[in-house]
Protein backbone atom coordinates (compact mmCIF):
# COMPACT_ATOMS: atom_id res chain seq x y z
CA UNK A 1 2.60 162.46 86.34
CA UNK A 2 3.92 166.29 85.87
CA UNK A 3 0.91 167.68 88.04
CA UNK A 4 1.83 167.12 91.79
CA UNK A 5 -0.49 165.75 94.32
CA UNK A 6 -1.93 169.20 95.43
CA UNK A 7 -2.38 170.08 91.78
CA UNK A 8 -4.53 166.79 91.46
CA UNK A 9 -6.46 167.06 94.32
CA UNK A 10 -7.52 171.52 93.44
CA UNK A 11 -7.82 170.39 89.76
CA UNK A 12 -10.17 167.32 90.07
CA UNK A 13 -12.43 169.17 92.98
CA UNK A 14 -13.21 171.71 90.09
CA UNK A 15 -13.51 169.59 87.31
CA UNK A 16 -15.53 166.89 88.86
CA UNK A 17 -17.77 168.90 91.84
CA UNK A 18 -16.64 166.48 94.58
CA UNK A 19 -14.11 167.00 97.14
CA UNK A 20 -10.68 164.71 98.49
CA UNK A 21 -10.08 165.64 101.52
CA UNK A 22 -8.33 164.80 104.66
CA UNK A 23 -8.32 161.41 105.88
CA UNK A 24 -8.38 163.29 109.31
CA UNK A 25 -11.63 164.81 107.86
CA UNK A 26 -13.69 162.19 107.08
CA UNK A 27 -12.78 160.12 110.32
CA UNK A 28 -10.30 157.65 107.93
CA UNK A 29 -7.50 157.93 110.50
CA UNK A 30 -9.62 156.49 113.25
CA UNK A 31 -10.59 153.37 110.92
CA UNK A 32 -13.92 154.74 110.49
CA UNK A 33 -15.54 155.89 106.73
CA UNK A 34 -19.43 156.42 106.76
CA UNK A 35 -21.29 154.18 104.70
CA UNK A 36 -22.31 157.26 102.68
CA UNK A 37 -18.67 158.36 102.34
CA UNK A 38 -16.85 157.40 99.21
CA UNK A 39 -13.91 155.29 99.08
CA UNK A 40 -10.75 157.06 97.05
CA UNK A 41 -9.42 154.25 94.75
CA UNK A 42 -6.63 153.68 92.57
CA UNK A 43 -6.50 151.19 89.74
CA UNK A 44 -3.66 149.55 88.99
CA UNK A 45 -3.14 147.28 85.88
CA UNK A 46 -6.72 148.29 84.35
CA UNK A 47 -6.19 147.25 80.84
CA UNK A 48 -7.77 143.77 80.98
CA UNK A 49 -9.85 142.55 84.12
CA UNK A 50 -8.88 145.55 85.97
CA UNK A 51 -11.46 147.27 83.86
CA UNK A 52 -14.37 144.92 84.61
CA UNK A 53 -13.40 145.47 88.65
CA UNK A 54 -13.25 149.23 88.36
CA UNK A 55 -16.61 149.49 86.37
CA UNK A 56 -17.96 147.70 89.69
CA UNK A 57 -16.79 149.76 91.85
CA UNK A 58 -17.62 152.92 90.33
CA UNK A 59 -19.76 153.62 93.34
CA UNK A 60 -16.64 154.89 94.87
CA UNK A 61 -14.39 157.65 93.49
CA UNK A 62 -11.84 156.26 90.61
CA UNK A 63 -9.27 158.75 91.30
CA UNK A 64 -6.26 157.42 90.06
CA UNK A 65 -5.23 155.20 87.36
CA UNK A 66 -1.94 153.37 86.88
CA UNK A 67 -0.73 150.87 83.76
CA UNK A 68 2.43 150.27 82.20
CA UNK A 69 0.69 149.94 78.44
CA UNK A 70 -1.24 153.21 78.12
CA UNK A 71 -2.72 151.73 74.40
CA UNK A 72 -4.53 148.85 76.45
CA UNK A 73 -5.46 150.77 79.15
CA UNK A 74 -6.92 153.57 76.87
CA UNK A 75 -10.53 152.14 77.10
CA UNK A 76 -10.29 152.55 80.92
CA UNK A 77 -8.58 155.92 80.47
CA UNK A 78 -11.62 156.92 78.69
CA UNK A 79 -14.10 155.77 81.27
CA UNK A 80 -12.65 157.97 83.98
CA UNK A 81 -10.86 161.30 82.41
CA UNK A 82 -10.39 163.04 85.44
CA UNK A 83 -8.52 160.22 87.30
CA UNK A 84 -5.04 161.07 87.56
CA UNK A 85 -2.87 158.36 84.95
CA UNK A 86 0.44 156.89 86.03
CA UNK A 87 2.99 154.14 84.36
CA UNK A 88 4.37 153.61 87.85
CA UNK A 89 2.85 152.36 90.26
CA UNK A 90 5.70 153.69 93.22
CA UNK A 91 5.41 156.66 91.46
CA UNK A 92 1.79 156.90 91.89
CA UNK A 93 2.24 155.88 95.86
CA UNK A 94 4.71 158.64 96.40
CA UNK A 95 2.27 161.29 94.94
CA UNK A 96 -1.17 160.53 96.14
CA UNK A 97 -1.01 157.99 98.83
CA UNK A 98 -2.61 160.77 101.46
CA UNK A 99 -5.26 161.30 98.69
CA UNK A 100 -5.80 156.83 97.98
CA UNK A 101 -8.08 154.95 100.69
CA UNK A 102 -8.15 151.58 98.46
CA UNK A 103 -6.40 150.04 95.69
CA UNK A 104 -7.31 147.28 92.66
CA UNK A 105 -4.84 145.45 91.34
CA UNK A 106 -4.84 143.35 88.41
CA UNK A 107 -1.47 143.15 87.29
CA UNK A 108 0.05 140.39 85.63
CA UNK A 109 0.63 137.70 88.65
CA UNK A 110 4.35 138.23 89.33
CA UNK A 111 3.42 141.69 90.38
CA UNK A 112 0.55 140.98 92.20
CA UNK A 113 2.32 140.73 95.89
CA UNK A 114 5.03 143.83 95.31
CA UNK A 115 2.01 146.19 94.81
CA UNK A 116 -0.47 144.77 96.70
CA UNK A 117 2.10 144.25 99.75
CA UNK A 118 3.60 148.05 99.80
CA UNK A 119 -0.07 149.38 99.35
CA UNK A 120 -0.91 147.05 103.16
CA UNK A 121 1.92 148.82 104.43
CA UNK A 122 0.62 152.08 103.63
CA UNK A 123 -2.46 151.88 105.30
CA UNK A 124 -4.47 150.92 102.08
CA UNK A 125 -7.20 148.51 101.69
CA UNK A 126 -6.50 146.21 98.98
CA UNK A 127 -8.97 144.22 96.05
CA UNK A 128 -5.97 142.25 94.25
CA UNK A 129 -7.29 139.66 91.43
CA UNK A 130 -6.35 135.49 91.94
CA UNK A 131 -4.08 134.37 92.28
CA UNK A 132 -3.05 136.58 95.03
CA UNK A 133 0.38 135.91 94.08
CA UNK A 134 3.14 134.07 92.02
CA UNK A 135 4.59 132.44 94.54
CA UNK A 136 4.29 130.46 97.84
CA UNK A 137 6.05 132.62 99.78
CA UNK A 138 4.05 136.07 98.10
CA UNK A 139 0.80 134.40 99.44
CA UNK A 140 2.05 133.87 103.25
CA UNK A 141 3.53 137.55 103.10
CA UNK A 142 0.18 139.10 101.94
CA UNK A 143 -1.86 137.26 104.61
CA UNK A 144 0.42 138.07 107.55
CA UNK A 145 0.50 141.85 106.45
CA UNK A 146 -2.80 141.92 106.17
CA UNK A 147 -3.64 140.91 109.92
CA UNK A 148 -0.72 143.32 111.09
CA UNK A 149 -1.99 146.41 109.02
CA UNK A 150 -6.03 145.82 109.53
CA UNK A 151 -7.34 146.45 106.47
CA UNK A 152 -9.92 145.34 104.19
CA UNK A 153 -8.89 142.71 101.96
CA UNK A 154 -10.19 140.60 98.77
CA UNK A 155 -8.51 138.21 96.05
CA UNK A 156 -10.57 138.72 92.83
CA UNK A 157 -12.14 135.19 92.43
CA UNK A 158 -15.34 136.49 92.28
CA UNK A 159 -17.94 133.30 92.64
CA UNK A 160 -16.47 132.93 96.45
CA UNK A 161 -19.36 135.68 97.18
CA UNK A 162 -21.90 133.37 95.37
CA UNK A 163 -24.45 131.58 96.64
CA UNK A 164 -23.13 128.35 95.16
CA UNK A 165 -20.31 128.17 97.62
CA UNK A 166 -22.04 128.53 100.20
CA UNK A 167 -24.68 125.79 99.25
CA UNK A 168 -22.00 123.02 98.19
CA UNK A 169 -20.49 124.21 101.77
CA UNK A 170 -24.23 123.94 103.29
CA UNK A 171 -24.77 120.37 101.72
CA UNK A 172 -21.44 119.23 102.35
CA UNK A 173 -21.55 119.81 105.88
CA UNK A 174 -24.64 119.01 106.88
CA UNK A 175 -23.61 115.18 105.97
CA UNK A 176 -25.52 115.34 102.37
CA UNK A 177 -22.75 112.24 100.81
CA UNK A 178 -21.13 111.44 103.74
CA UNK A 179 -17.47 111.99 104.79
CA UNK A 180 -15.34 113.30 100.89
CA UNK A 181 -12.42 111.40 100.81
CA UNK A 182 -11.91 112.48 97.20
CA UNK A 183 -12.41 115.68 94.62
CA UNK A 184 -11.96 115.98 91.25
CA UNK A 185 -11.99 119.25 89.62
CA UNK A 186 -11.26 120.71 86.10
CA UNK A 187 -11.02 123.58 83.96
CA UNK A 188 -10.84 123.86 79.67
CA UNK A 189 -8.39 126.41 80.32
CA UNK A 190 -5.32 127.09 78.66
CA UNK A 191 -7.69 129.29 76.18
CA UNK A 192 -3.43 131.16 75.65
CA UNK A 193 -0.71 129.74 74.22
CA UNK A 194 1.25 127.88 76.34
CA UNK A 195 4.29 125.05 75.51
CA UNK A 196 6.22 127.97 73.99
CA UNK A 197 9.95 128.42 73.60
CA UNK A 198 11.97 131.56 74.56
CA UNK A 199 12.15 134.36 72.18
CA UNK A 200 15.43 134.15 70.00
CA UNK A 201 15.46 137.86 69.93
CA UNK A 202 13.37 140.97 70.86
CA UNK A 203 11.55 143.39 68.75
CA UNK A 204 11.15 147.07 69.13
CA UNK A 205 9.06 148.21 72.10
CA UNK A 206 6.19 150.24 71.58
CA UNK A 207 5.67 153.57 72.44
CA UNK A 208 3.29 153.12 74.87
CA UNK A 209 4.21 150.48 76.81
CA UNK A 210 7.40 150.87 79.34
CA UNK A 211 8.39 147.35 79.44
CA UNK A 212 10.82 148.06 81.99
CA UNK A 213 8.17 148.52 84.44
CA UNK A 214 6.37 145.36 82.91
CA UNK A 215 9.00 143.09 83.94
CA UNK A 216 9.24 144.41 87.46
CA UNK A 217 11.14 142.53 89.78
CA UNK A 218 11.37 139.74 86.70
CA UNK A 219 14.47 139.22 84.99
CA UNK A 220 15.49 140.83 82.48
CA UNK A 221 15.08 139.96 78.46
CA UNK A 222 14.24 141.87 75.16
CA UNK A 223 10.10 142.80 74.66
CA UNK A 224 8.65 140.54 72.26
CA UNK A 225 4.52 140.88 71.81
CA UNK A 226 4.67 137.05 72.42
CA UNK A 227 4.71 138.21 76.72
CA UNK A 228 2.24 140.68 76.87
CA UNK A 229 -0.48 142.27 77.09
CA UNK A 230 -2.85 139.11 77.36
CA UNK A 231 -0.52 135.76 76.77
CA UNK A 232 1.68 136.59 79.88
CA UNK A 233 -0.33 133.80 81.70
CA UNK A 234 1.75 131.20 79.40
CA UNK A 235 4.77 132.24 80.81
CA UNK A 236 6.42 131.15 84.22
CA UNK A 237 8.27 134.47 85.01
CA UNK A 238 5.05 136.44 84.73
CA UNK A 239 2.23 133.63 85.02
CA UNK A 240 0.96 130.51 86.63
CA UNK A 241 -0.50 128.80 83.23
CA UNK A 242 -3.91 127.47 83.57
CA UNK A 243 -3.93 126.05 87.27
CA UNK A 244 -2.69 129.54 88.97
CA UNK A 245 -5.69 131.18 86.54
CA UNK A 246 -8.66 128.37 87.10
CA UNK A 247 -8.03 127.30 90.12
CA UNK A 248 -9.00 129.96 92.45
CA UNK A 249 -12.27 129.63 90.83
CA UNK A 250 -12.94 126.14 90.85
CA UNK A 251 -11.03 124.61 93.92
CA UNK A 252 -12.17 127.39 95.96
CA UNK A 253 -15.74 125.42 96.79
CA UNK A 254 -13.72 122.56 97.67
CA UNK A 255 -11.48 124.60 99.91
CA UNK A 256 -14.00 125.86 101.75
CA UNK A 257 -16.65 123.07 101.98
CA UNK A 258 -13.77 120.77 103.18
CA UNK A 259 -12.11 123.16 105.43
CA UNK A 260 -8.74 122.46 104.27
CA UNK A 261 -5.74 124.01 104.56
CA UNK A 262 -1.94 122.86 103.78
CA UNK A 263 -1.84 119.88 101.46
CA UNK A 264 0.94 116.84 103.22
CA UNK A 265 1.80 116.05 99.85
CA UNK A 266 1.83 116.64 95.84
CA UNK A 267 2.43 115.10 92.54
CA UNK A 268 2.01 116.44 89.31
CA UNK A 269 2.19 115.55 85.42
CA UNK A 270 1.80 116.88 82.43
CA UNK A 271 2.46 117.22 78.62
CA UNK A 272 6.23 118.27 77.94
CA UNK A 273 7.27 120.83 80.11
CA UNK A 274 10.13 123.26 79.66
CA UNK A 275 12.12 126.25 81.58
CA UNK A 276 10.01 128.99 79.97
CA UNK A 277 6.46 128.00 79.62
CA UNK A 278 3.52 126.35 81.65
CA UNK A 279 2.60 122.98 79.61
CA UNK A 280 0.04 122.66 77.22
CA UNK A 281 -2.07 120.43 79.77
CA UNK A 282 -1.51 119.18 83.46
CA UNK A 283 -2.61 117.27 86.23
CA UNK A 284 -1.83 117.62 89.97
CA UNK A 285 -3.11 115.50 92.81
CA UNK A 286 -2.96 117.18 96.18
CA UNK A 287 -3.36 115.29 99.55
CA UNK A 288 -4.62 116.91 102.60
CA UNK A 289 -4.80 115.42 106.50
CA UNK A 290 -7.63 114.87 108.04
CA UNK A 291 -9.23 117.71 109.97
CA UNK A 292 -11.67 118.07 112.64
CA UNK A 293 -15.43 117.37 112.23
CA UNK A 294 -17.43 120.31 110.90
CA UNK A 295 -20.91 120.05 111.74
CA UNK A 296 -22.20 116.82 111.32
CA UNK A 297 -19.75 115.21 109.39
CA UNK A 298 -16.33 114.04 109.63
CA UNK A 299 -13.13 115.35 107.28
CA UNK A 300 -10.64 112.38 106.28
CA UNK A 301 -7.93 112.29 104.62
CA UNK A 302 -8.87 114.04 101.33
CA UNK A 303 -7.12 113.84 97.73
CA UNK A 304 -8.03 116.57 95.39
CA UNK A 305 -6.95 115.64 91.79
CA UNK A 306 -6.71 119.09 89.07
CA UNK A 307 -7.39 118.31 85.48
CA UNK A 308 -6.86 120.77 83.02
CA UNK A 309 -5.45 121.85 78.77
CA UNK A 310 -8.77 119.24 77.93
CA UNK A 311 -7.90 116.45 80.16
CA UNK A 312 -10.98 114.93 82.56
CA UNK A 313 -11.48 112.54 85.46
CA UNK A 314 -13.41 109.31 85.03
CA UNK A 315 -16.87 109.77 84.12
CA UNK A 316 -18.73 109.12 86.95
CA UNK A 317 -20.84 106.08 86.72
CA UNK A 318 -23.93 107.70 87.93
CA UNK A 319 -24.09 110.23 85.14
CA UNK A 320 -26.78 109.57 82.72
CA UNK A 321 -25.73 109.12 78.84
CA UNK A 322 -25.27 112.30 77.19
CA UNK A 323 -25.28 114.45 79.87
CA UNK A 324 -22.12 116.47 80.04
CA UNK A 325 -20.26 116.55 82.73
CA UNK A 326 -19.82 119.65 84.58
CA UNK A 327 -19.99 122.69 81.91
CA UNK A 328 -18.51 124.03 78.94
CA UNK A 329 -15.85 125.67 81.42
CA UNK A 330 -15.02 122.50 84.03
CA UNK A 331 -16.70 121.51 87.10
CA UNK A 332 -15.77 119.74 90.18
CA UNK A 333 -16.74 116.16 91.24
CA UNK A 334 -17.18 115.70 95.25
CA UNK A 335 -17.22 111.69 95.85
CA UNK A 336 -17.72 110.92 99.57
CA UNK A 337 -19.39 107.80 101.08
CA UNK A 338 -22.65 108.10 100.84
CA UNK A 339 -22.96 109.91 97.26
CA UNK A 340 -21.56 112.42 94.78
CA UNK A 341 -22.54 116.00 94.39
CA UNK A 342 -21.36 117.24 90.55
CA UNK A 343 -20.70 121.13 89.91
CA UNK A 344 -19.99 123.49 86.77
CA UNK A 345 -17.71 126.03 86.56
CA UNK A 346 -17.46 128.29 89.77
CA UNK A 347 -19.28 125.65 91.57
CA UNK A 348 -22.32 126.90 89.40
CA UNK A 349 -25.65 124.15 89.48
CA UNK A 350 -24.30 121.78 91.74
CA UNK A 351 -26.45 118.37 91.97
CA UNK A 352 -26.63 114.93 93.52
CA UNK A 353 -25.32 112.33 91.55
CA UNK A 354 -27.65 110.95 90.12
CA UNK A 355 -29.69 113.87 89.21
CA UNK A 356 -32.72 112.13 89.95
CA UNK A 357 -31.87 112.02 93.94
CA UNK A 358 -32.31 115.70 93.63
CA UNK A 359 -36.09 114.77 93.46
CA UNK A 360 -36.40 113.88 96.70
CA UNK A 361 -33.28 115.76 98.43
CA UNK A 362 -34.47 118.69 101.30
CA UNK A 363 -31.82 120.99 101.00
CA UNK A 364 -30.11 122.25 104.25
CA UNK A 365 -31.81 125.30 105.74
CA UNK A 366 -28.91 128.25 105.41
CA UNK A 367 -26.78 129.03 107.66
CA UNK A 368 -23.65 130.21 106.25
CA UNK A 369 -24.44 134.76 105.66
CA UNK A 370 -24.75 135.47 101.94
CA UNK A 371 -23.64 138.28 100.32
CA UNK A 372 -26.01 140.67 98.98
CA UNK A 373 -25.93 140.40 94.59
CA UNK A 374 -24.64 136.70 95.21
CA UNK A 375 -27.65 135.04 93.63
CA UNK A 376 -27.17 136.35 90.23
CA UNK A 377 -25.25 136.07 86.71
CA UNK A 378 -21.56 135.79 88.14
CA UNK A 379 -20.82 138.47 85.12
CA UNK A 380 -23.45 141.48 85.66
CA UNK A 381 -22.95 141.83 89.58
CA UNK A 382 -20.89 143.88 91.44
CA UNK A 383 -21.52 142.04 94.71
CA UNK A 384 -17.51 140.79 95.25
CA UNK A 385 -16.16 144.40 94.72
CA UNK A 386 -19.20 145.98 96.72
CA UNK A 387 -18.63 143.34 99.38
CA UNK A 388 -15.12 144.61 99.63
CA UNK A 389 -16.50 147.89 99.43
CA UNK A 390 -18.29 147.73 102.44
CA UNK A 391 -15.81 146.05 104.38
CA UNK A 392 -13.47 148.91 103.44
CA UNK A 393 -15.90 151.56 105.34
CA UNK A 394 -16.00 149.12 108.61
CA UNK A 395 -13.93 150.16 111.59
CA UNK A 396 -10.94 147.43 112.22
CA UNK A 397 -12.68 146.65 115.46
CA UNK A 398 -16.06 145.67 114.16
CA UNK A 399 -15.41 144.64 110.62
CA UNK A 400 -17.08 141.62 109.05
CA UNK A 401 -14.30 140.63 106.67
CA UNK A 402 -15.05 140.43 102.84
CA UNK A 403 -15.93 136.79 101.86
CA UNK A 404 -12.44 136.13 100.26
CA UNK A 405 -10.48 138.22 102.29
CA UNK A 406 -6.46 137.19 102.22
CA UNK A 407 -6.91 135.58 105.80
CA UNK A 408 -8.92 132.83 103.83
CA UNK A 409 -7.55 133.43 100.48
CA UNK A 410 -3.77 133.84 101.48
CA UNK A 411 -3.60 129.59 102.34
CA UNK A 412 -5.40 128.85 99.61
CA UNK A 413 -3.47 131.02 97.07
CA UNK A 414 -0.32 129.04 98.47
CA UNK A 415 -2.32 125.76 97.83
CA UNK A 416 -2.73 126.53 94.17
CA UNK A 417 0.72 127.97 93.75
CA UNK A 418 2.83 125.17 95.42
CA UNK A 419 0.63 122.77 92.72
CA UNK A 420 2.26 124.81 89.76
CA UNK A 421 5.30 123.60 91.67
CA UNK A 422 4.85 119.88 91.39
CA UNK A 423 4.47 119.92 87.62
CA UNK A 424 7.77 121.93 87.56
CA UNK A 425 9.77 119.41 89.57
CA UNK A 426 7.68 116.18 88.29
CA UNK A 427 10.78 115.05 86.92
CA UNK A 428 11.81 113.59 90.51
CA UNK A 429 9.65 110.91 90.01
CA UNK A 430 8.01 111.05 93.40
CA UNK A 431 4.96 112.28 95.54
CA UNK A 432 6.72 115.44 97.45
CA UNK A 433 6.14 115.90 100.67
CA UNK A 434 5.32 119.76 102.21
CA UNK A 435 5.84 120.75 105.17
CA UNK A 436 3.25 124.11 105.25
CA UNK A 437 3.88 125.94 107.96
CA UNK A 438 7.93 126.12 106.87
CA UNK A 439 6.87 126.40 103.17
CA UNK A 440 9.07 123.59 101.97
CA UNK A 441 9.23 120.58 100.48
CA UNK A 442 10.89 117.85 102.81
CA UNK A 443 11.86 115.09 101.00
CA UNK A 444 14.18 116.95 97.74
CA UNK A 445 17.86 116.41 98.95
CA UNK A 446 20.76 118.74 98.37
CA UNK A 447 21.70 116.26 95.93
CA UNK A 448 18.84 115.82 93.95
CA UNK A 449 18.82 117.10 90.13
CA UNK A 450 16.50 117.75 87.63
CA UNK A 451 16.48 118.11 83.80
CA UNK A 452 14.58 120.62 82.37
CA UNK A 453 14.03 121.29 78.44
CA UNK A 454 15.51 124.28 77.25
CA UNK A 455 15.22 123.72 73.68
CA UNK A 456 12.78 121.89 71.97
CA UNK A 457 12.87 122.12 67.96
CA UNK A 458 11.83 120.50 65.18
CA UNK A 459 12.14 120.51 60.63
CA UNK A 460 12.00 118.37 57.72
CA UNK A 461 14.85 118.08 55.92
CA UNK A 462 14.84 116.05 52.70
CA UNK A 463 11.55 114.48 54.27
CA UNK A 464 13.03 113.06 57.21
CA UNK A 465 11.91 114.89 60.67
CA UNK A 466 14.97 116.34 62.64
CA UNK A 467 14.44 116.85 66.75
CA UNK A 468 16.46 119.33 68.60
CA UNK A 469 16.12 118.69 72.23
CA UNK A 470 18.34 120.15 74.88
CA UNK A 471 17.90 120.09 78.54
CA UNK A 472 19.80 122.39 81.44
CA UNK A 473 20.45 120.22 84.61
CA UNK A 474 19.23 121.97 88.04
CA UNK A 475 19.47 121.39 91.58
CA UNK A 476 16.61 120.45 92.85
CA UNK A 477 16.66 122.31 95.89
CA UNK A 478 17.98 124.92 94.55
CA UNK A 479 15.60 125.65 92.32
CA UNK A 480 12.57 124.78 94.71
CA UNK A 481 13.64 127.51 97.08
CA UNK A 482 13.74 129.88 94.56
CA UNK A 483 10.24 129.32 92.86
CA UNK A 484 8.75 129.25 96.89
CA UNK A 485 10.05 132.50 96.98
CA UNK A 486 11.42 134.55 94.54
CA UNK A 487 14.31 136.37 93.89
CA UNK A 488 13.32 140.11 93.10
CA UNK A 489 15.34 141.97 90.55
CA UNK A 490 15.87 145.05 89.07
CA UNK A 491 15.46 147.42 92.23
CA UNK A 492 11.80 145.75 93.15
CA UNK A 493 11.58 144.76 96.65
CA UNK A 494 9.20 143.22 99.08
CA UNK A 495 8.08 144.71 102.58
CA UNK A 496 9.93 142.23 105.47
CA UNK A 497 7.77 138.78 106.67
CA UNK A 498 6.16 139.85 109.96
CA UNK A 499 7.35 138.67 113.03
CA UNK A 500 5.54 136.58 115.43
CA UNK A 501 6.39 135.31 119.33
């Protein structure tokens, strides 16, 4: 951070042999980059899977790197020693945005839309990894900047540029089980601790890690290695538990095949939930509207049910003894009225139900594009970065957006997110009703509290067990609001909702 953006630009032409150089240059200010040009990208949050995206885009130049833990980012550090390092991310903007054509980010999630969303407003195409955001209200913001600013966009859930979506889409649509009235889909995540209690006090922070910057527009509370740098996920100020993680993975089939949208309605349930921490396992059951025929089959009314900390849907009747259902990882269950289709993980091996109808099933002929790499291991391809990639070096005008791009992955990121929602305000005792396009729940009166456990203890004394359970009393409102859309602290800000006629 002491070298200036001129320094970084003369020093890395001579270390490295290749040149940054004007966006005016290389045509970049037009919305043009040559498919032979290299894209100029930053990394930011590249300790964990921020490492894996980078290594797949190393096609382009890595020329910056920015993380707030320089001990877990060290292995990524190492990979690319002349990229410029930063703690900051703002402070990283401020020096080398003219010198940045693209950005990664793979933050923890409550960070997700304050970096992602300033780096749209800069002119910078964005890779950000699912969920796109912590909050409702994040995901809307991210999709409408997006269309305003033009660029190329991706959420990391890397198995929407598989072929497997696009098959279960193919099958789907082409009237393979008749019209899906119901999903089921599940994940063995939480593989973090999760059900956990607030800190009683902080410990020392360690050198390398400014947890100031960590917390970002969080509020404020002493470091404890219990938050980060991998269990964050367990924690509702920085994470979305297993549903915000899993989800964008294995509902994203479903979202697509069924062309959905805004769910009417939402109910959730779980083990014990508390102020602090997602629960130890959950389920959700979304309803969606009917939508208009796609192809040759009709969409009804829908009900996706989410199953996850171990818990599973009924096993289907049709599956042989033995078999497992889905994979080690989850799966997804499509029933409609003519048959079932069963997935893995991802939407990985789908199949009739049962398997034996695949014996005599003619598969669709394709027709949805697939992207090139997408018929491989979902772990040694690059093809959801590269398909980013080359959406990047596409003029505005004649782009064909990546597969996951936040016009598609924006409503479905506030789909997953306004799930974690229900479980957090299951203590209503009723199916809440959304209203999507306002982002708001419609039937959770001014009036309406909710207890929440805020302490939850337990000893032996003298051999007989002692409980310690408190609860805080919220509004219900109140505190629906403010998970929709939170409240940003300690100086972090968002770029304004844009306006429409």
């Amino acid at each position: 951070m002491k070298n200036s953006r001129r320094d970084f630009i003369k020093n890395t032409a001579l270390i490295t042999g290749f040149s940054i150089v004007s966006n005016t240059v290389l045509g970049k200010k037009f919305g043009h980059v040559a498919p032979s040009d290299k894209l100029n990208i930053a990394g930011i949050g590249v300790g964990g899977m921020g490492r894996r995206n980078l290594a797949n885009m190393n096609t382009e130049n890595i020329v910056a790197l920015c993380d707030v833990d320089w001990r877990y980012a060290q292995k990524t550090f190492n990979d690319y020693p002349r990229a410029e390092k930063f703690k900051d991310w703002r402070v990283m903007f401020d020096e080398m945005k003219d010198s940045i054509d693209a950005v990664m980010v793979a933050t923890p999630d409550h960070t997700h839309a304050g970096v992602t969303a300033h780096a749209i407003t800069l002119g910078k195409h964005c890779y950000t990894q699912k969920p796109l955001s912590h909050s409702v209200y994040e995901s809307r913001l991210l999709t409408e900047l997006a269309k305003d600013y033009g660029v190329a966009t991706q959420m990391g859930n890397q198995g929407n540029s598989f072929d497997w979506c696009r098959e279960i889409a193919e099958w789907i649509q082409s009237d393979a089980i008749g019209e899906v009235y119901e999903v089921h889909c599940w994940t063995d995540r939480p593989i973090w601790p999760q059900g956990l209690m607030k800190p009683k006090q902080g410990v020392p922070i360690p050198d390398t890690l400014d947890w100031d910057l960590f917390l970002g527009p969080a509020e404020r509370r002493d470091y404890n290695p219990v938050y980060t740098p991998w269990n964050w996920r367990g924690w509702w100020d920085f994470g979305t538990g297993a549903l915000g993680d899993m989800a964008c993975h294995i509902m994203d089939p479903v979202y697509w095949a069924l062309n959905l949208k805004y769910p009417t309605k939402v109910n959730g349930s779980s083990t014990l939930s508390n102020l602090y921490s997602p629960p130890h396992a959950e389920v959700v059951k979304y309803t969606f509207p009917a939508r208009p025929k796609v192809r040759n089959v009709n969409m009804p009314e829908v009900t996706v049910h989410w199953y996850d900390g171990g818990l599973l849907p009924d096993r289907p009747a049709e599956l042989a003894p033995g078999m497992m259902m889905g994979d080690e990882n989850g799966g997804i269950i499509f029933v409609g009225k003519k048959g079932k289709i069963m997935t893995g993980c991802y939407g990985m091996n789908p199949t009739l139900l049962p398997v034996e109808n695949m014996n005599h099933f003619e598969k669709p002929k394709p027709w949805i594009p697939r992207v090139p790499g997408g018929n491989g291991d979902i772990w040694n391809t690059n093809a959801h970065e590269q398909d980013w990639i080359r959406a990047a070096k596409e003029s505005k005008t004649n782009r064909t957006e990546a597969s996951s791009n936040f016009s598609f992955s924006g409503p479905f990121n506030e789909m997953v997110v306004m799930g974690v929602l229900a479980v957090r305000l299951q203590a209503l005792h009723r199916d809440l009703l959304w209203d999507g396009e306002k982002m708001e729940f419609t039937n959770i009166t001014a009036n309406d509290e909710i207890q929440i456990v805020s302490v939850d203890e337990f000893e032996v004394v003298d051999g007989d067990p002692r409980f310690n359970r408190q609860f805080q009393k919220v509004n219900a409102q109140g505190v629906a609001k403010e998970w929709i859309n939170h409240t940003y602290h300690n100086g972090f800000t968002l770029p304004a909702m844009p306006k429409r006629k």
